[in-house]
Every structure is written in C-alpha cells, then in structure tokens.
Protein backbone atom coordinates (compact mmCIF):
# COMPACT_ATOMS: atom_id res chain seq x y z
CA UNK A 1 132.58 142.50 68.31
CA UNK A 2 132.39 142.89 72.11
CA UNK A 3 131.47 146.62 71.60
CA UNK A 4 128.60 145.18 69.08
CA UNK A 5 127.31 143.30 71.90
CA UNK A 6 127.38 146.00 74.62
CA UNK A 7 125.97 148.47 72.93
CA UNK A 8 123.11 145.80 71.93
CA UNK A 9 122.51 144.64 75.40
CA UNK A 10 122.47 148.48 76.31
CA UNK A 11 119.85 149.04 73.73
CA UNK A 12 117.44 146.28 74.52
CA UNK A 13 117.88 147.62 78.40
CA UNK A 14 116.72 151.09 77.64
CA UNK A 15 114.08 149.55 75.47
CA UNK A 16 112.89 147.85 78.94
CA UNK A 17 113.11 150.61 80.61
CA UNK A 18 111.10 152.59 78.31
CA UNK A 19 108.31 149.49 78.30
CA UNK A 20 108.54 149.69 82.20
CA UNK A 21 107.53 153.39 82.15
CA UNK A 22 105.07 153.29 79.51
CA UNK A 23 103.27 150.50 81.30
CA UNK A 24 103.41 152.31 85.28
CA UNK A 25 102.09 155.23 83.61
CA UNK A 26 99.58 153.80 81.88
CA UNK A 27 99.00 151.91 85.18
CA UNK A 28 98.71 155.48 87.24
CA UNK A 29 96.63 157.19 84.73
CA UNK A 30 94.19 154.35 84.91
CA UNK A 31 93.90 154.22 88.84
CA UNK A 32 93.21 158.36 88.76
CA UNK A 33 90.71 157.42 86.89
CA UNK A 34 89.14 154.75 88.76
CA UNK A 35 90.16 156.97 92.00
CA UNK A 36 87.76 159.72 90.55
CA UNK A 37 84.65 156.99 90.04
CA UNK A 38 85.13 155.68 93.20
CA UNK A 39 84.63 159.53 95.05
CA UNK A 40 82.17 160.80 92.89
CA UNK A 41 79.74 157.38 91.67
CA UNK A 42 81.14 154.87 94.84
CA UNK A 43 82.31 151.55 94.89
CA UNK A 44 79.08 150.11 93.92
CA UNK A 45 79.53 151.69 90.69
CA UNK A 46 83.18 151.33 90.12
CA UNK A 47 83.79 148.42 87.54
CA UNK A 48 86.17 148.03 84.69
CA UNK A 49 83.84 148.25 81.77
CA UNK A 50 82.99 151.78 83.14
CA UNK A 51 86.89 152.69 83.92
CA UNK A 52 87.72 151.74 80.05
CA UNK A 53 85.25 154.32 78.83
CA UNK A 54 86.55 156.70 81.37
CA UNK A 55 89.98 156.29 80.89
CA UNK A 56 89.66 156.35 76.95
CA UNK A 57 91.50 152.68 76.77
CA UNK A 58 89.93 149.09 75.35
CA UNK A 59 88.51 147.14 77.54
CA UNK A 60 90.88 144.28 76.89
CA UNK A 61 93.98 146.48 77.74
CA UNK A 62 92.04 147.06 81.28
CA UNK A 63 91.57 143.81 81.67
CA UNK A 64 94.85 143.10 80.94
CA UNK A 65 96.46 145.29 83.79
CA UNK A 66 93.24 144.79 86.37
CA UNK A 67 91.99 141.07 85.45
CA UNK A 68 88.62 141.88 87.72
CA UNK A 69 87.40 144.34 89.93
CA UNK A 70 89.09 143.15 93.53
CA UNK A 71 92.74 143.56 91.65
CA UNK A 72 91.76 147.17 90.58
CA UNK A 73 90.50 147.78 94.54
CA UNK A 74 93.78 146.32 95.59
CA UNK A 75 95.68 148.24 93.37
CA UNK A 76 94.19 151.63 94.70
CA UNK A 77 95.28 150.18 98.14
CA UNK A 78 98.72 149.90 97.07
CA UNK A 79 98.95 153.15 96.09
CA UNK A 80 97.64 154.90 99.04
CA UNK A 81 99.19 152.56 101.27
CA UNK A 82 102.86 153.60 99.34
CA UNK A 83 101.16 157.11 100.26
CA UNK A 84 100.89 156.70 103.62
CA UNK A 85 104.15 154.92 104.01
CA UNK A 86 106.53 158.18 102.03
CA UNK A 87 104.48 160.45 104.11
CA UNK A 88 104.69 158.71 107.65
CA UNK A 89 108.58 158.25 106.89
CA UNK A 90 109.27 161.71 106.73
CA UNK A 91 106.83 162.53 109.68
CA UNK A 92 109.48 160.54 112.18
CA UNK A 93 111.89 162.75 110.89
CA UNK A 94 110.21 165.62 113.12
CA UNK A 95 112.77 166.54 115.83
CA UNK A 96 110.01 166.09 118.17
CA UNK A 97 108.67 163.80 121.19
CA UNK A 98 107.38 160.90 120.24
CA UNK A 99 103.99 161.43 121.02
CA UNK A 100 104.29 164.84 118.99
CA UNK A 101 105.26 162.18 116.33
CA UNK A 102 101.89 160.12 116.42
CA UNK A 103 100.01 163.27 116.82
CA UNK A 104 101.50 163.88 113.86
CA UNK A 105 100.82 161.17 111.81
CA UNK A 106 97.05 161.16 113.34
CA UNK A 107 96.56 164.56 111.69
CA UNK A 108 97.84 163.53 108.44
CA UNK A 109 95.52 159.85 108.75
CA UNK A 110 92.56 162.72 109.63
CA UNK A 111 93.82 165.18 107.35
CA UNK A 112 95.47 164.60 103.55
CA UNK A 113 95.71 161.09 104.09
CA UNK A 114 91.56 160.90 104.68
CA UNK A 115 90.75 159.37 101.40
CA UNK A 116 93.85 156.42 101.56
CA UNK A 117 92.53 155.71 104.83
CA UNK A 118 89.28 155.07 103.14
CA UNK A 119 90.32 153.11 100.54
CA UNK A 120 92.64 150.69 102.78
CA UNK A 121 89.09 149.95 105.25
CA UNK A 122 86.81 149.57 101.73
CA UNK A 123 89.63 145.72 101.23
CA UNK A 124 89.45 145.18 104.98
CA UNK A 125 85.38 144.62 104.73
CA UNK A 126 85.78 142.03 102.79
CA UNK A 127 88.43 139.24 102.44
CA UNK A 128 87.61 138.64 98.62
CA UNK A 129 89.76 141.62 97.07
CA UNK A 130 92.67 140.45 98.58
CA UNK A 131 92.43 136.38 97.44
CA UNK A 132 90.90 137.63 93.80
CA UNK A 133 93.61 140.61 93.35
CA UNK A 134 97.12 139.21 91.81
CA UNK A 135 99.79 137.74 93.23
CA UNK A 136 102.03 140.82 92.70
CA UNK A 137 99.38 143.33 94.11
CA UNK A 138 99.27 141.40 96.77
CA UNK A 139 102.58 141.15 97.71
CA UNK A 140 103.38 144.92 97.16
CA UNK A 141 100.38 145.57 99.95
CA UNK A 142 101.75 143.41 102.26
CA UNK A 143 105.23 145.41 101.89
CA UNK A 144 103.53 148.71 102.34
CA UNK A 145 101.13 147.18 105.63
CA UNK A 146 104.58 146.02 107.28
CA UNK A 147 106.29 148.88 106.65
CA UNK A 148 103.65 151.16 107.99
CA UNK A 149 103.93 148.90 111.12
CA UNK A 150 107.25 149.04 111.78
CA UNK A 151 106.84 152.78 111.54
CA UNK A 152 105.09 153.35 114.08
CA UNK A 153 105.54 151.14 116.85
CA UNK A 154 109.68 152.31 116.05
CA UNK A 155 107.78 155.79 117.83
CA UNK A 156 106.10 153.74 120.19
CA UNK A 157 109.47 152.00 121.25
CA UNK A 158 111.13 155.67 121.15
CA UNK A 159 108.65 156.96 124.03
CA UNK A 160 109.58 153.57 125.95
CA UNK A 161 112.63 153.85 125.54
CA UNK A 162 113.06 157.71 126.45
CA UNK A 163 110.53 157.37 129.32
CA UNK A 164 107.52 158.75 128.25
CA UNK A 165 105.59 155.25 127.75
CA UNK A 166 105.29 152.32 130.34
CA UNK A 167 103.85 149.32 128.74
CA UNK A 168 101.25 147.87 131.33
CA UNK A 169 102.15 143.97 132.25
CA UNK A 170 102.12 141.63 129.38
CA UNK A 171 101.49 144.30 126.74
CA UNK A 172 104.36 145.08 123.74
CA UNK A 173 104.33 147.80 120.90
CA UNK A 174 102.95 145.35 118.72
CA UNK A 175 99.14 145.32 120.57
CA UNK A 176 99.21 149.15 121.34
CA UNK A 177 100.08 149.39 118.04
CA UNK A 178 96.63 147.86 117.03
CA UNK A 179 95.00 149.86 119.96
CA UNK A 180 95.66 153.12 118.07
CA UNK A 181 94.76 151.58 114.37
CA UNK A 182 91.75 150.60 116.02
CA UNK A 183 90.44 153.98 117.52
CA UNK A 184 91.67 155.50 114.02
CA UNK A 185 89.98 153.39 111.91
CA UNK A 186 86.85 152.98 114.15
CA UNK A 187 86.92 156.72 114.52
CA UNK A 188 87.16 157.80 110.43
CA UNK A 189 84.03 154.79 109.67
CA UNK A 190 81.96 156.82 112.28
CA UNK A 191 82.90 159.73 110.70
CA UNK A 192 82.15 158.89 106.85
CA UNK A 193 79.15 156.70 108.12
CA UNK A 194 75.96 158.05 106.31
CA UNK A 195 74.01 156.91 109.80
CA UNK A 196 71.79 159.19 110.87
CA UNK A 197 72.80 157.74 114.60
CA UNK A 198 76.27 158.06 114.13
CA UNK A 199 76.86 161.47 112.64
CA UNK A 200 74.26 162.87 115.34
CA UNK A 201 76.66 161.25 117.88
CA UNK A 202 79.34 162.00 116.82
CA UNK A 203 78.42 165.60 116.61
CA UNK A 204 77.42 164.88 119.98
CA UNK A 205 80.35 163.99 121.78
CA UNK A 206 82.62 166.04 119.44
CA UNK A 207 85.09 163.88 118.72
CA UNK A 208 87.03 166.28 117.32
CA UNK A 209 89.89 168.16 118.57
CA UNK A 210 92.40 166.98 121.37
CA UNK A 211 89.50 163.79 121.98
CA UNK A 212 91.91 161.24 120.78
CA UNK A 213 94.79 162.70 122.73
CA UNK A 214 92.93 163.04 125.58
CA UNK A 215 90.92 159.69 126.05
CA UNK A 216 93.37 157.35 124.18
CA UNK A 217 96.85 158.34 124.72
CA UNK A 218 96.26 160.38 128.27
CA UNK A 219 94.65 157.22 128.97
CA UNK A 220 98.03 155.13 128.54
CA UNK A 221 99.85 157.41 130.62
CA UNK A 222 101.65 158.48 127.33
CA UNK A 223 103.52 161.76 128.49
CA UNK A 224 103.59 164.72 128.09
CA UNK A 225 99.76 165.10 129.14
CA UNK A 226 97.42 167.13 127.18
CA UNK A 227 97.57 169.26 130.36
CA UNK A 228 101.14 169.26 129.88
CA UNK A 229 101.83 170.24 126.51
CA UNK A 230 100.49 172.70 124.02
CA UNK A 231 100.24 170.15 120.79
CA UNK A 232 98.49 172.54 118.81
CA UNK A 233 101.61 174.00 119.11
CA UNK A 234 103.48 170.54 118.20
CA UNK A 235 101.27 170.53 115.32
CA UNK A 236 102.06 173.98 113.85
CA UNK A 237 105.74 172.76 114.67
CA UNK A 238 105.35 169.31 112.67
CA UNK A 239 104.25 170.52 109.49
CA UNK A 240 106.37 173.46 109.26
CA UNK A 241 109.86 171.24 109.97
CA UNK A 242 108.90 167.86 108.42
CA UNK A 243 105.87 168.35 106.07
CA UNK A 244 106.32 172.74 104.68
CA UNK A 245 104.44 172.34 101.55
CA UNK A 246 101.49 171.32 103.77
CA UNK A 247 101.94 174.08 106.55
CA UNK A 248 99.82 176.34 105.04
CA UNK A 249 97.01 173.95 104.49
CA UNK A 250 97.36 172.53 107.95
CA UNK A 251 94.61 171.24 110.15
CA UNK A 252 93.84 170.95 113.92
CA UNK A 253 94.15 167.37 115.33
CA UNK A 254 90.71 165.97 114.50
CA UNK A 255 89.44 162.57 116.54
C-alpha cells in the first residue's frame, strides 16, 4: 500500500513538473515573439492582440499568461534583467582589477547586453508597467534589480578595499553605484535617441572609446589611470578568461 502511494505521489510530481515546463516554454516562446515586435514595429505597436497572431496562440491563452500590456513589458524586463544578472556574475569571476571588472561589465551593458539595457529604461519611463504588471513579475524584477546591485558595488568595495578607490567624505558604494548607472543609462538614451541634436553631438564629442573611463572613473581617482593601464588590453583579457564564446565577437569599450 505504501509503495501504491509513493509511486502515486511520484507520478502526480512529474506530472507538475511536466505542466511547469510546458507553461515556461510556452512563456519564452511568447516573449521572443513579443521581443521581435518590439525591435522591428516598437513599443507603440507592441500589444497582445498583435503578439497572439504572431505567436500562433488564442488570444485568451495570452491573456491568460500577460493579463495587459505593462505585465508583458515587465516580463521582457525580467528576462533581460536575469540576462544581465548570469552574465555580470560570471564577469566578477575575471581574475582581474576591479576596475578591469566594471570595464568589463560596461562593454557587455554597450555591447551584447545593448538591447536588455533598452528594455529595462523603456519600464523606468513610466511607473505604470510596474503597478499594472503582476504581483509575481514584479517580485522576480525586484530579485534580479538587487542582485545586479549587489554585484557591482561587491567590485566597487573590492577596489576600496585593495586600494584602488577612496570614497570622497560622506559618499558609500551605494551612491557611486548610481553615479555609474547614471552615466550608462544617460549615455545608451543619447545614443538610441532619434534626435537630430543628440546623435550630431554625440558624434561630436565621440563618446566612444576610453570616454567613460577617462571622464567618469579617472575622474574618481579610480586606479589604475587610463594613462596607466592598457584596458584594451584588459578587455581582450576579459572576454577571453571569463566570457570565450564572446571573444571572437568582442568589442572596444564604447561610452
């Protein structure tokens, strides 16, 4: 009897299991598909009626994973946030200084990661995809957000800690944390901003290779120096040891 019921409980736990997968991947397939509207059409035409005749399901089953469009936006931020925080995790395993490190992770935020970046400003513009998305889309951004945090100001402790950083008076990891986010994030909306001003100025000043180094982190006293180091170099040296498969598709540090 005993055996009866293990091998029943087993049974309905597989079942689950299979359920669970069925329903991610049904999940995944459906945000590639809204991924590709969203880089071809835009967000402005990104809505579920249209991702249920992409995707090939009803529109009730859409509706029943996405229940409006600021859940499906969410969603896509949850998955390039997740992203961001498997590829940032193995970029701190680079045996290398710690600014080397956040070089690092700046190409990749430049670089592959380019599009998640975009996708995690597009629910920062507006406060409405977060309080309309569900509860558990919600939560599993805010996971991903504070992991990404703790990430990297763990490197910005590291150069403290080693020497290469002195906070100024009153200032913690935690606010030149948001120093760097900021130029990032200010820097890629320049960038992908279809402003006549801004792409002639930023043509202009080239923001573009070694800038950010120079201005931002030269700026903090962050050592070694731009005139001190050869971070191409630390680049070359980053992707081959913590990132191979991308080595070979490797960019210079962009601003």
């Amino acid at each position: 009897m005993k055996n009866v019921v293990k091998a029943k409980k087993i049974k309905l736990l597989r079942e689950n299991e299979i359920r669970d997968d069925v329903r991610k991947n049904r999940e995944n397939f459906m945000l590639e598909k809204a991924r590709e509207i969203l880089n071809k059409e835009g967000f402005q035409a990104l809505n579920l009626p249209k991702l249920a005749k992409i995707s090939g399901y009803s529109k009730p089953t859409v509706y029943k994973y996405f229940p409006n469009k600021e859940d499906l936006m969410v969603a896509l931020a949850v998955e390039s946030t997740s992203e961001r925080v498997a590829y940032y995790e193995r970029a701190i395993t680079f045996e290398g200084r710690p600014r080397e490190k956040i070089y690092g992770i700046h190409s990749l935020n430049t670089g592959i990661l380019g599009e998640a970046i975009q996708d995690y400003l597009v629910i920062h513009i507006d406060n409405r995809f977060r309080t309309k998305a569900t509860l558990e889309h919600q939560r599993q951004l805010i996971i991903n957000e504070e992991r990404i945090i703790e990430i990297i100001s763990g490197v910005i402790r590291e150069a403290v800690e080693n020497g290469d950083l002195k906070f100024p008076e009153g200032v913690d990891e935690y606010q030149l944390l948001f120093t760097l986010m900021s130029t990032d994030f200010g820097g890629y909306v320049m960038k992908v901003s279809d402003s006549p001003v801004m792409q002639k100025w930023f043509k202009k000043i080239k923001f573009m290779h070694g800038t950010f180094g120079r201005i931002v982190l030269d700026g903090m006293g962050w050592r070694p120096l731009s005139g001190e180091w050869d971070y191409n170099e630390s680049i070359n040296r980053f992707y081959n040891e913590a990132l191979p498969e991308l080595a070979v598709k490797k960019k210079e540090i962009q601003g």
